[in-house]
Protein backbone atom coordinates (compact mmCIF):
# COMPACT_ATOMS: atom_id res chain seq x y z
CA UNK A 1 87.79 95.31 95.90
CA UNK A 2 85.16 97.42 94.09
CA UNK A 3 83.32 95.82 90.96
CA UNK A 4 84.74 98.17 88.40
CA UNK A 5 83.29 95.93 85.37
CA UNK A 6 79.35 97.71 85.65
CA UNK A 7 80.53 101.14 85.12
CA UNK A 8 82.75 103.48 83.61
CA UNK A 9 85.97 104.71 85.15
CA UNK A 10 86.12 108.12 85.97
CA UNK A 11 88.99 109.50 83.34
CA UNK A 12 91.42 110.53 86.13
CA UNK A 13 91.55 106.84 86.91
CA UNK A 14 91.62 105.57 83.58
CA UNK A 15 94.32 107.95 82.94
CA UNK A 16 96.35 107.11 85.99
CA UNK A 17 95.96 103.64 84.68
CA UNK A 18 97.20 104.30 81.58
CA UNK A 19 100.39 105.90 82.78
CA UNK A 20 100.97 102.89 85.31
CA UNK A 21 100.46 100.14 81.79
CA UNK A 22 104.13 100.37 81.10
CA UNK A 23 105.69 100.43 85.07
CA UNK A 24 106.09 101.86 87.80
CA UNK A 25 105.78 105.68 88.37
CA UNK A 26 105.51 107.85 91.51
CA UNK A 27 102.85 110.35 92.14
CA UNK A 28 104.41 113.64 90.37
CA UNK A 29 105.73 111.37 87.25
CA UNK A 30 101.70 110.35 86.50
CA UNK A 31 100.94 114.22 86.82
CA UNK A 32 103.51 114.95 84.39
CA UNK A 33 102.66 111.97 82.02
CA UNK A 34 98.85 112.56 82.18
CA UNK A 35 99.54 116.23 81.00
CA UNK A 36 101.66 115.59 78.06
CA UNK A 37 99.76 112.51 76.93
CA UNK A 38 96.71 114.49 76.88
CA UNK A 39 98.46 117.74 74.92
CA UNK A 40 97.64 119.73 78.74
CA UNK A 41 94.01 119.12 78.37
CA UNK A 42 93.65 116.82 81.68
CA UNK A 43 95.93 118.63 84.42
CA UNK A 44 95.43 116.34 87.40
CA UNK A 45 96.05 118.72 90.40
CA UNK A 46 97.54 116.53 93.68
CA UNK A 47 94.08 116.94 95.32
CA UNK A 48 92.77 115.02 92.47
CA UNK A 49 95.68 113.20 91.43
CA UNK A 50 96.39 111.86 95.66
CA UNK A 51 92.29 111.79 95.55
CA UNK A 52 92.32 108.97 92.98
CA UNK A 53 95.13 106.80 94.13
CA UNK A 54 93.79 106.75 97.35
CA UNK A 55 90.56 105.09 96.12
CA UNK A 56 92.40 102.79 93.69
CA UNK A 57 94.36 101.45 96.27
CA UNK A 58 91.42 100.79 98.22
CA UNK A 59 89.57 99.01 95.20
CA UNK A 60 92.65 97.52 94.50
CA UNK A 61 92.95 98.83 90.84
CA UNK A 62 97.00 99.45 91.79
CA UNK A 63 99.02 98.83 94.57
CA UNK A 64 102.40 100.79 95.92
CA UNK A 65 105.90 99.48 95.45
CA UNK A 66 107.28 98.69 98.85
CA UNK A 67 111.13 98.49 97.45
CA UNK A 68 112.81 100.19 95.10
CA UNK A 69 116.27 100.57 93.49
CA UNK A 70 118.44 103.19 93.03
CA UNK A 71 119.09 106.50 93.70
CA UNK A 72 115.44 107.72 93.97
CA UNK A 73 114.12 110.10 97.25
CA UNK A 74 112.81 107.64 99.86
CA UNK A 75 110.12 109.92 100.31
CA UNK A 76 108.80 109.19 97.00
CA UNK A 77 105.99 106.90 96.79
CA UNK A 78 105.54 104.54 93.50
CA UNK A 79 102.58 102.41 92.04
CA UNK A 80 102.21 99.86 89.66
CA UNK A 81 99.27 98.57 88.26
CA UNK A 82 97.18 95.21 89.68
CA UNK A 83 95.85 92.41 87.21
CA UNK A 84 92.58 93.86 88.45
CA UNK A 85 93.88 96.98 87.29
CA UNK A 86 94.81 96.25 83.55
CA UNK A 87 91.59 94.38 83.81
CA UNK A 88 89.86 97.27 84.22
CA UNK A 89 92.12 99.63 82.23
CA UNK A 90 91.33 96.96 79.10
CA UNK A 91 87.19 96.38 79.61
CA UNK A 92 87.40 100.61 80.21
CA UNK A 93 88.86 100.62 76.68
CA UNK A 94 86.54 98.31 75.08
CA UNK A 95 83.97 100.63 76.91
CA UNK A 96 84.93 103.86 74.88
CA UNK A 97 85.76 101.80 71.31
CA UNK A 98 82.36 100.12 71.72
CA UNK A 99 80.71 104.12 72.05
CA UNK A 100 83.13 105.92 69.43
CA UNK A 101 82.38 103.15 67.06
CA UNK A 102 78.44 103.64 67.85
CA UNK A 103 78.97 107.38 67.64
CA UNK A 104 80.56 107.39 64.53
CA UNK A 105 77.38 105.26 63.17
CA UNK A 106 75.32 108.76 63.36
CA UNK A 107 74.94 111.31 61.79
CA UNK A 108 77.55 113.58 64.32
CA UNK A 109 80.11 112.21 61.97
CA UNK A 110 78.57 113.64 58.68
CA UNK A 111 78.55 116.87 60.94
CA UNK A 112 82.35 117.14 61.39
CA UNK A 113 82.77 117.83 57.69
């Protein structure tokens, strides 16, 4: 596994991690989610999207869901995230409140008025 505490996530991961936080999804469901979380700003295609989860499954940031229940196409493939992956996910987040919070200490805050 990749040391993903020394630097920032790139936000397609961090995103993909976000949509895994609550369960499982498949590939096209974290496309979908990623694009109405983010109002269509961040419109992962499935070069990016396949791109991503190919590398976090290599660093070991989430893993796919061997068996599944139901009705859902067997051609489908689902993730979830690791511990390694919410561990990242979380220090990620502490990443970005640590900057906004040193951000809004400036004077670009006094600007947005």
């Amino acid at each position: 596994m990749t040391d993903q505490t020394s630097r920032a996530l790139p936000p397609p991961v961090f995103h993909i991690l976000i949509s895994l936080a609550d369960g499982e999804r498949h590939g096209y469901a974290i496309m979908q989610e990623v694009a109405e979380r983010t109002a269509g700003k961040l419109k992962l295609s499935p070069g990016n999207l396949y791109g991503s989860i190919k590398r976090m499954l290599e660093d070991g940031l989430i893993e796919e869901v061997q068996q599944r229940s139901g009705d859902d196409d067997e051609r489908r493939r689902y993730y979830r995230m690791t511990k390694a992956g919410r561990k990242a996910a979380a220090e990620e987040m502490d990443r970005l409140s640590s900057l906004l919070r040193q951000a809004r200490a400036t004077s670009l805050r006094s600007e947005r008025t």
